[in-house]
PDB file of N, CA and C in Angstrom:
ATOM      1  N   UNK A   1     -62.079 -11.283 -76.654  1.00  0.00           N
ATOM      2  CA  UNK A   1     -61.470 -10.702 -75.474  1.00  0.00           C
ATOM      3  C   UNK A   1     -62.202  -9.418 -75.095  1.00  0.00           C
ATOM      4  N   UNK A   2     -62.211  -9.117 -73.822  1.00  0.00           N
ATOM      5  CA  UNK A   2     -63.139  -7.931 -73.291  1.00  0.00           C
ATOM      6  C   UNK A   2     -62.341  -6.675 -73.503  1.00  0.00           C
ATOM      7  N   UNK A   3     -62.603  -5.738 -73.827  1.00  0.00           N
ATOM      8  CA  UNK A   3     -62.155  -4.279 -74.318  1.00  0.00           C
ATOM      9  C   UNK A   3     -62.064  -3.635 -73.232  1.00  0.00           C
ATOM     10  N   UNK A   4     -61.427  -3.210 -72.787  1.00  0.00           N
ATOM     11  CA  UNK A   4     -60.910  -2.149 -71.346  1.00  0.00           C
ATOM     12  C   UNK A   4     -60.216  -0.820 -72.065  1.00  0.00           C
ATOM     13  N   UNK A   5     -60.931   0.330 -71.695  1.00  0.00           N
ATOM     14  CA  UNK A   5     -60.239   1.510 -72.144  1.00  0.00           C
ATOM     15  C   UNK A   5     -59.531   2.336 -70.436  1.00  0.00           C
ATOM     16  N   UNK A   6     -58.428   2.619 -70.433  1.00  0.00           N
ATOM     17  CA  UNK A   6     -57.787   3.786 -69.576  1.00  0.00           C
ATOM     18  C   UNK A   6     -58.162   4.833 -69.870  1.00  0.00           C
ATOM     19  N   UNK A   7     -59.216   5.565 -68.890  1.00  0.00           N
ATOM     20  CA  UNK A   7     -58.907   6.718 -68.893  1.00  0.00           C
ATOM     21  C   UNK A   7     -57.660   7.793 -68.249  1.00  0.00           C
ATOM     22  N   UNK A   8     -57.156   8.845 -68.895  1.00  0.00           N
ATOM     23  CA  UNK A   8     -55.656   9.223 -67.426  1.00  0.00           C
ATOM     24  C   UNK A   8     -56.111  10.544 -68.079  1.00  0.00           C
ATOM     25  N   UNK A   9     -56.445  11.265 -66.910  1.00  0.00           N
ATOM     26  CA  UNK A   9     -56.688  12.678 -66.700  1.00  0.00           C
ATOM     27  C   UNK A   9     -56.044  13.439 -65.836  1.00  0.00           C
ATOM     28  N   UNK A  10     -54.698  12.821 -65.302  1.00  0.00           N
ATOM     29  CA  UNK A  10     -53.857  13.680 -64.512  1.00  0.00           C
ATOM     30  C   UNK A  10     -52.825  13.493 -64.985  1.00  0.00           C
ATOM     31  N   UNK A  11     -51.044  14.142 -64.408  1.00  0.00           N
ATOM     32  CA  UNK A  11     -50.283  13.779 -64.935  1.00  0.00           C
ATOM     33  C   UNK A  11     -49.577  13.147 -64.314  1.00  0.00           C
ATOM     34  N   UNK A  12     -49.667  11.728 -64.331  1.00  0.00           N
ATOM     35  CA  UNK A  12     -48.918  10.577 -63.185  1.00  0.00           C
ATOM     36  C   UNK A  12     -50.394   9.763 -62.488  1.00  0.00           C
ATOM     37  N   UNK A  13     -49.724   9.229 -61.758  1.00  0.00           N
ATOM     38  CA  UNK A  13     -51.003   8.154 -61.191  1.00  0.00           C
ATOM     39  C   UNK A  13     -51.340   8.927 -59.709  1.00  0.00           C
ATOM     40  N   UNK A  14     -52.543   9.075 -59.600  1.00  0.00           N
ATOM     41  CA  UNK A  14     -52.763  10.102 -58.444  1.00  0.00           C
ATOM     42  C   UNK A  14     -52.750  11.135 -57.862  1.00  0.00           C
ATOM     43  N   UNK A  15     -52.555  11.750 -56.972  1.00  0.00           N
ATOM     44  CA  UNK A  15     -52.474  12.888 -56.947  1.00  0.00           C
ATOM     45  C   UNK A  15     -51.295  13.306 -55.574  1.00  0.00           C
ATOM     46  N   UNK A  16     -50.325  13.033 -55.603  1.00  0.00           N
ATOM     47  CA  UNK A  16     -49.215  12.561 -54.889  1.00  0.00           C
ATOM     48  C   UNK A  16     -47.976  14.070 -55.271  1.00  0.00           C
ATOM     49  N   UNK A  17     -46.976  13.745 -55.226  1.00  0.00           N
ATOM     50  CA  UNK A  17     -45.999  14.952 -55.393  1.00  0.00           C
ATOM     51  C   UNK A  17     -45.673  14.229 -56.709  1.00  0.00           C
ATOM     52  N   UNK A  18     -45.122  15.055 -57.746  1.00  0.00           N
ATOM     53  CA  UNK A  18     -45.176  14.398 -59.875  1.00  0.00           C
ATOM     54  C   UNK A  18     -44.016  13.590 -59.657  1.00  0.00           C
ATOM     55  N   UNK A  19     -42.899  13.297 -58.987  1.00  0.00           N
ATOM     56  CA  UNK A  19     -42.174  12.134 -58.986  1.00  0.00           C
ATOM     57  C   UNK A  19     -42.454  11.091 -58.686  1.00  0.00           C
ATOM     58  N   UNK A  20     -43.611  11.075 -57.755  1.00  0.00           N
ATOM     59  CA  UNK A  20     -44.227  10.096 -57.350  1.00  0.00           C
ATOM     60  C   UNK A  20     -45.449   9.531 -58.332  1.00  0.00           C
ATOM     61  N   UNK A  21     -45.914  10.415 -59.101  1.00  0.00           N
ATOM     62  CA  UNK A  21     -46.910  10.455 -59.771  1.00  0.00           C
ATOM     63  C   UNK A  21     -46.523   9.828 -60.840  1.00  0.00           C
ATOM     64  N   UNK A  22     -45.497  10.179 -61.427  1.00  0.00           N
ATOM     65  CA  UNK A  22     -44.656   9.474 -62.769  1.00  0.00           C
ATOM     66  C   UNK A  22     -44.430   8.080 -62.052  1.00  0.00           C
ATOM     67  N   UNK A  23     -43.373   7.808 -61.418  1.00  0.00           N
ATOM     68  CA  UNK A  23     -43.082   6.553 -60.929  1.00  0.00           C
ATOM     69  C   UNK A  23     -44.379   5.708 -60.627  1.00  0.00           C
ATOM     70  N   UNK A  24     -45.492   6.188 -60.220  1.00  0.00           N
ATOM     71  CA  UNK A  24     -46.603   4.868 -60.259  1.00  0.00           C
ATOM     72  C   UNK A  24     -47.279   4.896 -61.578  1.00  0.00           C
ATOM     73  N   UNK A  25     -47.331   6.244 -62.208  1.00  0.00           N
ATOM     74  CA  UNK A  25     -47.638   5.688 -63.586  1.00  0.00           C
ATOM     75  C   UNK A  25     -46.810   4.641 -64.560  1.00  0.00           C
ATOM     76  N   UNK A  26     -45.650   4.881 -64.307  1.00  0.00           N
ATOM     77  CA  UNK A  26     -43.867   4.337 -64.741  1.00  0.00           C
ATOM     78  C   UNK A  26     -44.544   2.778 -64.487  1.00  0.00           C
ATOM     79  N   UNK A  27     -45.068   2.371 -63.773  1.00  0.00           N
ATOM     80  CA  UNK A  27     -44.969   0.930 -62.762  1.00  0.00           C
ATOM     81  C   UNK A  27     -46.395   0.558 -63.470  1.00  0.00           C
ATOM     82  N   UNK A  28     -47.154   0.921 -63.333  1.00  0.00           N
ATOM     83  CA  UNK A  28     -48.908   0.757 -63.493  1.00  0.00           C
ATOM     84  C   UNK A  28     -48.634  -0.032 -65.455  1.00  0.00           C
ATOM     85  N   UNK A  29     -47.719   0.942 -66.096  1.00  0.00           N
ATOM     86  CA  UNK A  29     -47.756   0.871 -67.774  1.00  0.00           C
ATOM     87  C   UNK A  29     -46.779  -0.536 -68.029  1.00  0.00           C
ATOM     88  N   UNK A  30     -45.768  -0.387 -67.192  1.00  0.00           N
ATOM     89  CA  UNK A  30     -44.945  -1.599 -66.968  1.00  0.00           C
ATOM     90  C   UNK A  30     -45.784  -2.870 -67.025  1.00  0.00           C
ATOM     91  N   UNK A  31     -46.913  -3.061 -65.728  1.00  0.00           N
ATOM     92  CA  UNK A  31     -47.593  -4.046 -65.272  1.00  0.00           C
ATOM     93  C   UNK A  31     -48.746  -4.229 -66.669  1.00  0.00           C
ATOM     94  N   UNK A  32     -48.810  -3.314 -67.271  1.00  0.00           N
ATOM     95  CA  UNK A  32     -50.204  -3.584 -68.549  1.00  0.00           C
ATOM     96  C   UNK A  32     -49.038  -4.307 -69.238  1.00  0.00           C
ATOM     97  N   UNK A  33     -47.713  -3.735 -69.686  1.00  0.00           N
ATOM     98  CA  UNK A  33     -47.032  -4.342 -70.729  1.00  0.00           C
ATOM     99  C   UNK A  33     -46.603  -6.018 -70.321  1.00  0.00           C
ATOM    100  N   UNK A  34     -46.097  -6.500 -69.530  1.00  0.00           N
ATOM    101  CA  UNK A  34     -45.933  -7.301 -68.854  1.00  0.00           C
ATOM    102  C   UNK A  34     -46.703  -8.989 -68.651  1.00  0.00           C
ATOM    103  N   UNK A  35     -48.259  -7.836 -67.867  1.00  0.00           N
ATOM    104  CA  UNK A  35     -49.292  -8.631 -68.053  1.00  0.00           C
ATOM    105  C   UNK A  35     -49.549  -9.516 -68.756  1.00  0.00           C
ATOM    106  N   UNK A  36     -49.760  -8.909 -70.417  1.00  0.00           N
ATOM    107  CA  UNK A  36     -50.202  -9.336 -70.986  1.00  0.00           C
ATOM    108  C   UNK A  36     -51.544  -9.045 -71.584  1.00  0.00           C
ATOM    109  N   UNK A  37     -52.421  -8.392 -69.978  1.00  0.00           N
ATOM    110  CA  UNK A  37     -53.726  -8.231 -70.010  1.00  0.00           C
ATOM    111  C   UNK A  37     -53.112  -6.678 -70.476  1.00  0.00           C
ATOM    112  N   UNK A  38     -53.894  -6.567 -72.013  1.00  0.00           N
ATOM    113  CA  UNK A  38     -53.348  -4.944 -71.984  1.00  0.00           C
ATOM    114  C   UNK A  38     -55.009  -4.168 -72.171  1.00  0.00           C
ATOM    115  N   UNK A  39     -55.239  -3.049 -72.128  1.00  0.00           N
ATOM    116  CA  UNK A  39     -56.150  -2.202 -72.578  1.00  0.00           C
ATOM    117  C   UNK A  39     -56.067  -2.500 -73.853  1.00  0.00           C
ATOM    118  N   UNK A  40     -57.620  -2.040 -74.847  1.00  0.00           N
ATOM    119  CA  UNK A  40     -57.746  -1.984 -76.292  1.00  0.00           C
ATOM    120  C   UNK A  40     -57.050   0.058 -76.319  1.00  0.00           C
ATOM    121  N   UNK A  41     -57.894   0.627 -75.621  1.00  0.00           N
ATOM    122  CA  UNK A  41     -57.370   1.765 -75.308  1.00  0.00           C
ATOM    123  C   UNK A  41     -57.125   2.766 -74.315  1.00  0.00           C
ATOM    124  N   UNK A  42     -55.864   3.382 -74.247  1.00  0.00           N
ATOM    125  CA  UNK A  42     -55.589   4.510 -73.550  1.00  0.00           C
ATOM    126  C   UNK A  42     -55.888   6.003 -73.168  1.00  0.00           C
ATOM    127  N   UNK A  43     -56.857   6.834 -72.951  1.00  0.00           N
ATOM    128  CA  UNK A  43     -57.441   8.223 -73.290  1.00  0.00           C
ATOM    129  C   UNK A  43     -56.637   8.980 -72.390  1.00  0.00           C
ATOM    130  N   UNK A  44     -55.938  10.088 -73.301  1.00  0.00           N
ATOM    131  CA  UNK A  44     -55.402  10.584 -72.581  1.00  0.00           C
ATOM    132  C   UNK A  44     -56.362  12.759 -72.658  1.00  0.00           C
ATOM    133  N   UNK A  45     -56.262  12.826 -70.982  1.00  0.00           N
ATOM    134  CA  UNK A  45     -57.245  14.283 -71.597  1.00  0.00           C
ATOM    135  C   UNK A  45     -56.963  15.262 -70.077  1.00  0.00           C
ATOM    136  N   UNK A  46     -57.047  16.647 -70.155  1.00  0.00           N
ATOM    137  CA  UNK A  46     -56.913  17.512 -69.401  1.00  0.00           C
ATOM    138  C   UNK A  46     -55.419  17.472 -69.349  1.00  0.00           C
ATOM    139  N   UNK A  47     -55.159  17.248 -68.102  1.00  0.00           N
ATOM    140  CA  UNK A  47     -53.380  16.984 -67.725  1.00  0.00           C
ATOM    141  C   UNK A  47     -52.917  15.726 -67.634  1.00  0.00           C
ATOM    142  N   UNK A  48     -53.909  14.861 -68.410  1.00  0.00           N
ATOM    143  CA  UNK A  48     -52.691  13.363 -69.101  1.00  0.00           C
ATOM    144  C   UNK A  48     -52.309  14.049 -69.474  1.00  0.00           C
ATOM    145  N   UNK A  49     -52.459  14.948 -70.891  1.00  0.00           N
ATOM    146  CA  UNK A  49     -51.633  15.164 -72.290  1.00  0.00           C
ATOM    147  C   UNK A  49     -50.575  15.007 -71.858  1.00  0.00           C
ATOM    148  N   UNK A  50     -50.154  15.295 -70.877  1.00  0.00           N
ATOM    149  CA  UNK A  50     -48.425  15.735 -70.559  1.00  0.00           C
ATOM    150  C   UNK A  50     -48.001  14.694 -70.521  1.00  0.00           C
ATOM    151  N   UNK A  51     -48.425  13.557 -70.391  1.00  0.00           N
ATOM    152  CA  UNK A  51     -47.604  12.349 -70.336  1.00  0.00           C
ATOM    153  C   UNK A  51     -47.625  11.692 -71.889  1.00  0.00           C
ATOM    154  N   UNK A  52     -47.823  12.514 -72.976  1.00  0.00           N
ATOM    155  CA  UNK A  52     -47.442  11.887 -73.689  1.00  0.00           C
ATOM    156  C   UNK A  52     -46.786  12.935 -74.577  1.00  0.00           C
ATOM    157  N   UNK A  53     -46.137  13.678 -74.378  1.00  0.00           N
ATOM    158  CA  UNK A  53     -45.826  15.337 -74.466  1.00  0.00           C
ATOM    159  C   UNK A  53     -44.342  15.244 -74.593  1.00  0.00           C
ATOM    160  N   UNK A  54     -43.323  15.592 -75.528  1.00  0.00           N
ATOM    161  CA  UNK A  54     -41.740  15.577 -75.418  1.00  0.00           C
ATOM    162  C   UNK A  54     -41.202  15.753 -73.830  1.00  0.00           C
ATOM    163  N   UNK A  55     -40.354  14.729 -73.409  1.00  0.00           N
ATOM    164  CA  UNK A  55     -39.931  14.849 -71.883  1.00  0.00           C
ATOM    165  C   UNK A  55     -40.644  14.178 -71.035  1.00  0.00           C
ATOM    166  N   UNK A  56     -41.476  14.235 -71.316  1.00  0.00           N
ATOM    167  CA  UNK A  56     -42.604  12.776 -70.299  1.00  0.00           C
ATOM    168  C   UNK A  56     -41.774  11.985 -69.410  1.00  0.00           C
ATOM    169  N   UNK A  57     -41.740  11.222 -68.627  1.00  0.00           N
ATOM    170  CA  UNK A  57     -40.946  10.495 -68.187  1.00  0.00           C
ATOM    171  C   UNK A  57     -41.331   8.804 -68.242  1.00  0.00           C
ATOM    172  N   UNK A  58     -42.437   9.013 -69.022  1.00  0.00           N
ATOM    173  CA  UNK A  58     -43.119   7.557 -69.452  1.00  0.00           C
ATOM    174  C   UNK A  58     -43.241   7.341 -70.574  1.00  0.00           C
ATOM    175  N   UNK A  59     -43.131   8.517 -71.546  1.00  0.00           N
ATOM    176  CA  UNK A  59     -42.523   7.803 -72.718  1.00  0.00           C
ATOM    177  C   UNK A  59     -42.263   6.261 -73.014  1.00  0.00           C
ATOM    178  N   UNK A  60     -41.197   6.329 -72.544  1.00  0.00           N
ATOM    179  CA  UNK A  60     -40.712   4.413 -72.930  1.00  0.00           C
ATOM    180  C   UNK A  60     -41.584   3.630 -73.153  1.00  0.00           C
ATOM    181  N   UNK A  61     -42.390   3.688 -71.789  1.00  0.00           N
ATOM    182  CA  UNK A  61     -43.623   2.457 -71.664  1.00  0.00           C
ATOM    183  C   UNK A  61     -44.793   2.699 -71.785  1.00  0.00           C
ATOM    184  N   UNK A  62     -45.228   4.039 -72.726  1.00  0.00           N
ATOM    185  CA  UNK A  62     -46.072   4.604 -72.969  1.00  0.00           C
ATOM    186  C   UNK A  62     -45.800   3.589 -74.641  1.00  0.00           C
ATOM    187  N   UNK A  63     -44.590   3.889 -75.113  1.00  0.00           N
ATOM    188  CA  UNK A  63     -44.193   3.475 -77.051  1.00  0.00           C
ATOM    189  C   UNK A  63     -44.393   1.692 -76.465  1.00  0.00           C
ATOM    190  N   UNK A  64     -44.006   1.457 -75.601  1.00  0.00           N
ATOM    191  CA  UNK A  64     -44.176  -0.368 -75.412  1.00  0.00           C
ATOM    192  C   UNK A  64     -45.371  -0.642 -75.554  1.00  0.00           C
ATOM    193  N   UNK A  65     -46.140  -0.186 -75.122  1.00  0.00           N
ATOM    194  CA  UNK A  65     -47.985  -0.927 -75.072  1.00  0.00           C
ATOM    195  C   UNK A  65     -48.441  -0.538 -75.949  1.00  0.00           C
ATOM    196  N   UNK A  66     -48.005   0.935 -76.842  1.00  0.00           N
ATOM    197  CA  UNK A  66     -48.502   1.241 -78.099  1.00  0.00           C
ATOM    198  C   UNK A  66     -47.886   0.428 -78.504  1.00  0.00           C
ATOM    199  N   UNK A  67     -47.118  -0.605 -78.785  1.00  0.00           N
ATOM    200  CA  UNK A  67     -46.008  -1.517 -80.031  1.00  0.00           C
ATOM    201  C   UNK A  67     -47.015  -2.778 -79.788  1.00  0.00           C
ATOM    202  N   UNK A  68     -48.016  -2.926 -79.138  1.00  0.00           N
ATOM    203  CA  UNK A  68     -48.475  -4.188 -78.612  1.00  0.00           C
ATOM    204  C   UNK A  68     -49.819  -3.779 -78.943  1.00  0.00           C
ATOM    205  N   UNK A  69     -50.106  -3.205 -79.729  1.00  0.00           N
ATOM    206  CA  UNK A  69     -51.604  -2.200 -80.540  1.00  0.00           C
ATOM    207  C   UNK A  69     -52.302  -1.999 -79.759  1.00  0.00           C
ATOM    208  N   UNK A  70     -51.872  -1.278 -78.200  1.00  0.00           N
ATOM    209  CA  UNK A  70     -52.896  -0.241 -77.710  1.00  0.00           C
ATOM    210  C   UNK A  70     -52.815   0.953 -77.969  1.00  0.00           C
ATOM    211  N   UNK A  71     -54.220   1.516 -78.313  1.00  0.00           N
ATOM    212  CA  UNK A  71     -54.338   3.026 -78.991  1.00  0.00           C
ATOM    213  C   UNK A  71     -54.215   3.785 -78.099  1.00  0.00           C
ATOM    214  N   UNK A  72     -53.289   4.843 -77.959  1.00  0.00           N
ATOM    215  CA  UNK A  72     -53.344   5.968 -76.776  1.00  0.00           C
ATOM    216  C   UNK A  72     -54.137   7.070 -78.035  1.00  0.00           C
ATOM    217  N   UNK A  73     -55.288   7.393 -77.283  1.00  0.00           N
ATOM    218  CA  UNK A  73     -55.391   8.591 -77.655  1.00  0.00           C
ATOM    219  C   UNK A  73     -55.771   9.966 -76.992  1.00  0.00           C
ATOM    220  N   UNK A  74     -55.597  10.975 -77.657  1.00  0.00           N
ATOM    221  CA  UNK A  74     -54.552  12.457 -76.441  1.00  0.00           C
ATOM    222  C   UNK A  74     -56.086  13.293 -77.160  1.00  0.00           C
ATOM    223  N   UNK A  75     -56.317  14.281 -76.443  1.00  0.00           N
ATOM    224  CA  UNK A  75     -57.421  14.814 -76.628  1.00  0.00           C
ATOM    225  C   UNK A  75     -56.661  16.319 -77.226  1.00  0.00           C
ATOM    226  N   UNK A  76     -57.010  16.845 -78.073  1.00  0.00           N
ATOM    227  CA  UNK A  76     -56.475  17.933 -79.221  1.00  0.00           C
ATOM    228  C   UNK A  76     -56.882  19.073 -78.156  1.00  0.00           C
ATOM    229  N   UNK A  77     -57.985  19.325 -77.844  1.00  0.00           N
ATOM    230  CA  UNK A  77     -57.918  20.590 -77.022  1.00  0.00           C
ATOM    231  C   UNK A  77     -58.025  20.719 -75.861  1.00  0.00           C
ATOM    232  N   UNK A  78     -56.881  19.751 -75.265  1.00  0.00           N
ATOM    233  CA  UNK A  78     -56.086  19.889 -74.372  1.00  0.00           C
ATOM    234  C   UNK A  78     -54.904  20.358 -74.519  1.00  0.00           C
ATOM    235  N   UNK A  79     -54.449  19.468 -75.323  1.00  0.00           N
ATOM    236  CA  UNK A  79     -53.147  19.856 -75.637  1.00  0.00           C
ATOM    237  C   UNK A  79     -53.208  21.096 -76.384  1.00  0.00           C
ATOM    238  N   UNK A  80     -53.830  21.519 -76.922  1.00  0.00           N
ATOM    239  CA  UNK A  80     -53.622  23.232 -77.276  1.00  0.00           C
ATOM    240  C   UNK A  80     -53.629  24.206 -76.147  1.00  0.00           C
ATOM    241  N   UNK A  81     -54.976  23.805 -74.706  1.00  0.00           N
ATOM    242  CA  UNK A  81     -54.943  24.316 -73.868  1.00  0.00           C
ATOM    243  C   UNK A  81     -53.398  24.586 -73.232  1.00  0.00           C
ATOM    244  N   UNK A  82     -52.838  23.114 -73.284  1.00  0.00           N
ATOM    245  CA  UNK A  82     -51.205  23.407 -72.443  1.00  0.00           C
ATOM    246  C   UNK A  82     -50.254  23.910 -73.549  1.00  0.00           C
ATOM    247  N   UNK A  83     -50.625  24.157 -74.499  1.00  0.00           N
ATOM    248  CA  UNK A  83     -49.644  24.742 -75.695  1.00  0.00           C
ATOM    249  C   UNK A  83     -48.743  23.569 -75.936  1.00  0.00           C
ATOM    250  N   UNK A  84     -49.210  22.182 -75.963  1.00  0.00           N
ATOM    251  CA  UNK A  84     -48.247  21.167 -76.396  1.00  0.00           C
ATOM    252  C   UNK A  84     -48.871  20.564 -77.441  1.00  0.00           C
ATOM    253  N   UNK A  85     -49.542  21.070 -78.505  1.00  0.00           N
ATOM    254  CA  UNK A  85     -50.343  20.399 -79.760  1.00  0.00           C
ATOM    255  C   UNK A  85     -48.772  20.030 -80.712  1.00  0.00           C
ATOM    256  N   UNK A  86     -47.369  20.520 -80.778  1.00  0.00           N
ATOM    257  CA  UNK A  86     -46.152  19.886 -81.497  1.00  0.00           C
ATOM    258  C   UNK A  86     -45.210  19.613 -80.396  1.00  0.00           C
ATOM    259  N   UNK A  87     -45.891  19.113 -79.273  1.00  0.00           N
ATOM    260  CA  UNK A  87     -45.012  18.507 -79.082  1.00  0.00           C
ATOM    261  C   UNK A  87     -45.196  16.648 -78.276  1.00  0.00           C
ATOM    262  N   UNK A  88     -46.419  16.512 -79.408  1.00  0.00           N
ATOM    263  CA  UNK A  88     -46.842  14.774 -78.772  1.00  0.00           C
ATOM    264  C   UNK A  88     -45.664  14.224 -79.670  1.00  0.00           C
ATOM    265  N   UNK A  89     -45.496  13.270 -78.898  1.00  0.00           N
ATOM    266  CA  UNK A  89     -44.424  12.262 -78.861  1.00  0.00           C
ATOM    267  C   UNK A  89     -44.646  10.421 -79.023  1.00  0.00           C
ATOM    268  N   UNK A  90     -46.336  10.351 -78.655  1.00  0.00           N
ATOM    269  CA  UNK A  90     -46.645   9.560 -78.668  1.00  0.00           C
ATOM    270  C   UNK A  90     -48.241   9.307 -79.491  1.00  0.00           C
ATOM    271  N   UNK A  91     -48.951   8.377 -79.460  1.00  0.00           N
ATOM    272  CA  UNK A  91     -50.542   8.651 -79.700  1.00  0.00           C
ATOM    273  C   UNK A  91     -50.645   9.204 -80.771  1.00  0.00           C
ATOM    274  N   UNK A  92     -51.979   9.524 -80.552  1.00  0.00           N
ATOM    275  CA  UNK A  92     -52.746   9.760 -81.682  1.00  0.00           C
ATOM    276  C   UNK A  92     -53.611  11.068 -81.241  1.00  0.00           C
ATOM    277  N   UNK A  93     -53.805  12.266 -81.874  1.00  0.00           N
ATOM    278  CA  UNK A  93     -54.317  13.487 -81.214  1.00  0.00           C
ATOM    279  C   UNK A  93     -55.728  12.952 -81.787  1.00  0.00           C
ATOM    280  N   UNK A  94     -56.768  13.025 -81.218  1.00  0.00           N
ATOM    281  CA  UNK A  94     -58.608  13.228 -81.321  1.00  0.00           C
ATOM    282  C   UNK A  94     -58.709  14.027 -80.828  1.00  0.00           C
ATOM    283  N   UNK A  95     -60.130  14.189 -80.528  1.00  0.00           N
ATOM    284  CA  UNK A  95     -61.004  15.093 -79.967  1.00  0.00           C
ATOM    285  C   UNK A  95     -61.781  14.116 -78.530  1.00  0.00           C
ATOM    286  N   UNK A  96     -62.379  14.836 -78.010  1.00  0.00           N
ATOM    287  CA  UNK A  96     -63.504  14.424 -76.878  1.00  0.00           C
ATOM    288  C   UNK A  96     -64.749  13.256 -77.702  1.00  0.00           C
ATOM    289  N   UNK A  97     -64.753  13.746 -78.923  1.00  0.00           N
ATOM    290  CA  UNK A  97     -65.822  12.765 -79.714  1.00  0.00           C
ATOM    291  C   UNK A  97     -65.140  11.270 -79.636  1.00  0.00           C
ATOM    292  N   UNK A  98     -63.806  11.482 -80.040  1.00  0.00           N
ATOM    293  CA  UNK A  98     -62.531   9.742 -80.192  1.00  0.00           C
ATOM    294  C   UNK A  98     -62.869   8.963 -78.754  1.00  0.00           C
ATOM    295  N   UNK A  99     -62.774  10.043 -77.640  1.00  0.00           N
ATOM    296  CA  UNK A  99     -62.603   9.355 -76.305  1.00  0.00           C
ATOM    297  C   UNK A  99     -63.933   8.811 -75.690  1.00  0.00           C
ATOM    298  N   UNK A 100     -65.045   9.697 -76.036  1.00  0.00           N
ATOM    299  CA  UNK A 100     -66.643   9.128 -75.760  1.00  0.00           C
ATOM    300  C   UNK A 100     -66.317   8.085 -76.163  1.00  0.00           C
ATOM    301  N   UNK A 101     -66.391   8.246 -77.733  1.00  0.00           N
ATOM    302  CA  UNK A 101     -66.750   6.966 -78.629  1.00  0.00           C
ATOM    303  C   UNK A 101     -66.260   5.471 -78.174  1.00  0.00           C
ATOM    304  N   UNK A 102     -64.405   5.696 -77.684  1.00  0.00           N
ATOM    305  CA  UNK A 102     -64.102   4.805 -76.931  1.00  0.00           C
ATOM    306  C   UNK A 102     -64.959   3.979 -75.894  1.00  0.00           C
ATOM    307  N   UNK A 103     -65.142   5.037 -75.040  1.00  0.00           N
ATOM    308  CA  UNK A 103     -65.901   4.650 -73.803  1.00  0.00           C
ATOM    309  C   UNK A 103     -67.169   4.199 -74.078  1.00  0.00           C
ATOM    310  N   UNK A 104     -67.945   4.593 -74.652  1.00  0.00           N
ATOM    311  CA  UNK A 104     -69.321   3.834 -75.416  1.00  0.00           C
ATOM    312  C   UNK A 104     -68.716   2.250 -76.091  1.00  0.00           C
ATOM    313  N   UNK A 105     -67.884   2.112 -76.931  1.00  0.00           N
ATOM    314  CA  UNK A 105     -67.763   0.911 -77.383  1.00  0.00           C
ATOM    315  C   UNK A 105     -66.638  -0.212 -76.529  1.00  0.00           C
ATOM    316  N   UNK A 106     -66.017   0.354 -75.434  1.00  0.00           N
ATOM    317  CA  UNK A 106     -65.783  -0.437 -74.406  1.00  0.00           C
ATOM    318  C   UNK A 106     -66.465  -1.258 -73.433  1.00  0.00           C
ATOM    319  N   UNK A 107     -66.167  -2.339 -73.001  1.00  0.00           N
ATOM    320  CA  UNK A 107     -66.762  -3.371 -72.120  1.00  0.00           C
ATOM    321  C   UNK A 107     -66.595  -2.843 -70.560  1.00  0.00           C
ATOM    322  N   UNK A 108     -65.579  -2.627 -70.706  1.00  0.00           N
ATOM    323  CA  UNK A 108     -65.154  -1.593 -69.064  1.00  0.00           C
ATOM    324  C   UNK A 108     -64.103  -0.195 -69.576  1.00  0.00           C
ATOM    325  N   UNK A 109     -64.440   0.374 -68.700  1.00  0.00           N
ATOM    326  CA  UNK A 109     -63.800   1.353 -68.321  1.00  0.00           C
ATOM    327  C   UNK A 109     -63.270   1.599 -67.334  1.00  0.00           C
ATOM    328  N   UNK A 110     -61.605   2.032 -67.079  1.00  0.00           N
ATOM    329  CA  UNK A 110     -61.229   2.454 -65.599  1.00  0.00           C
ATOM    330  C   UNK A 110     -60.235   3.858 -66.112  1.00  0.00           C
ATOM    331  N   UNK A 111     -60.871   4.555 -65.222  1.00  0.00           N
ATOM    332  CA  UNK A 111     -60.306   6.012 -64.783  1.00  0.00           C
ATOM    333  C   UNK A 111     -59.204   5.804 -63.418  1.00  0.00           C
ATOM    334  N   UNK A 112     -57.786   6.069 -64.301  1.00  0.00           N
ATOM    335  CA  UNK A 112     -56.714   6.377 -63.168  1.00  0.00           C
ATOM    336  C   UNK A 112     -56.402   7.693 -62.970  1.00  0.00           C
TER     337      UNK A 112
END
């Protein structure tokens, strides 16, 4: 099967007002879980972190596609940048080296 990594470098899908931003991310994680067709992995970096951060509002379906062994992983100095290094909720903290590496050993890549 072909390896697809997510990149998410904002917090929500786009760049819209953050209720809106959550709700199409909310919908987008739904449709991977659903699918079937899931990502091998998730990168989360800059202002993802927050979506995987205590209070998130995607949580839920952030823990669903991780239960279905996609790797989210959250970039460490980011989340120190936003002062949320205790408070991931989800994932796996790396570095920028985890998320290259991803992207080098992926078949595709898509940046939401």
């Amino acid at each position: 099967m072909k390896s697809i990594v997510v990149l998410v470098a904002n917090d929500g899908l786009g760049h819209a007002d953050p209720a809106l931003r959550h709700k199409m991310m909310s919908i987008l994680l739904k449709l991977f879980d659903s699918s079937g067709v899931l990502p091998s992995k998730i990168c989360f970096y800059t202002e993802g972190v927050k979506l995987v951060a205590e209070g998130s509002p995607v949580l839920a379906e952030l823990r669903a596609v991780e239960a279905k062994n996609v790797e989210l992983i959250v970039c460490r100095t980011c989340l120190e940048y936003f002062g949320l290094e205790d408070k991931v909720a989800v994932g796996i903290v790396g570095g920028m080296t985890d998320i290259v590496e991803a992207m080098w050993k992926a078949d595709s890549v898509i940046t939401v």
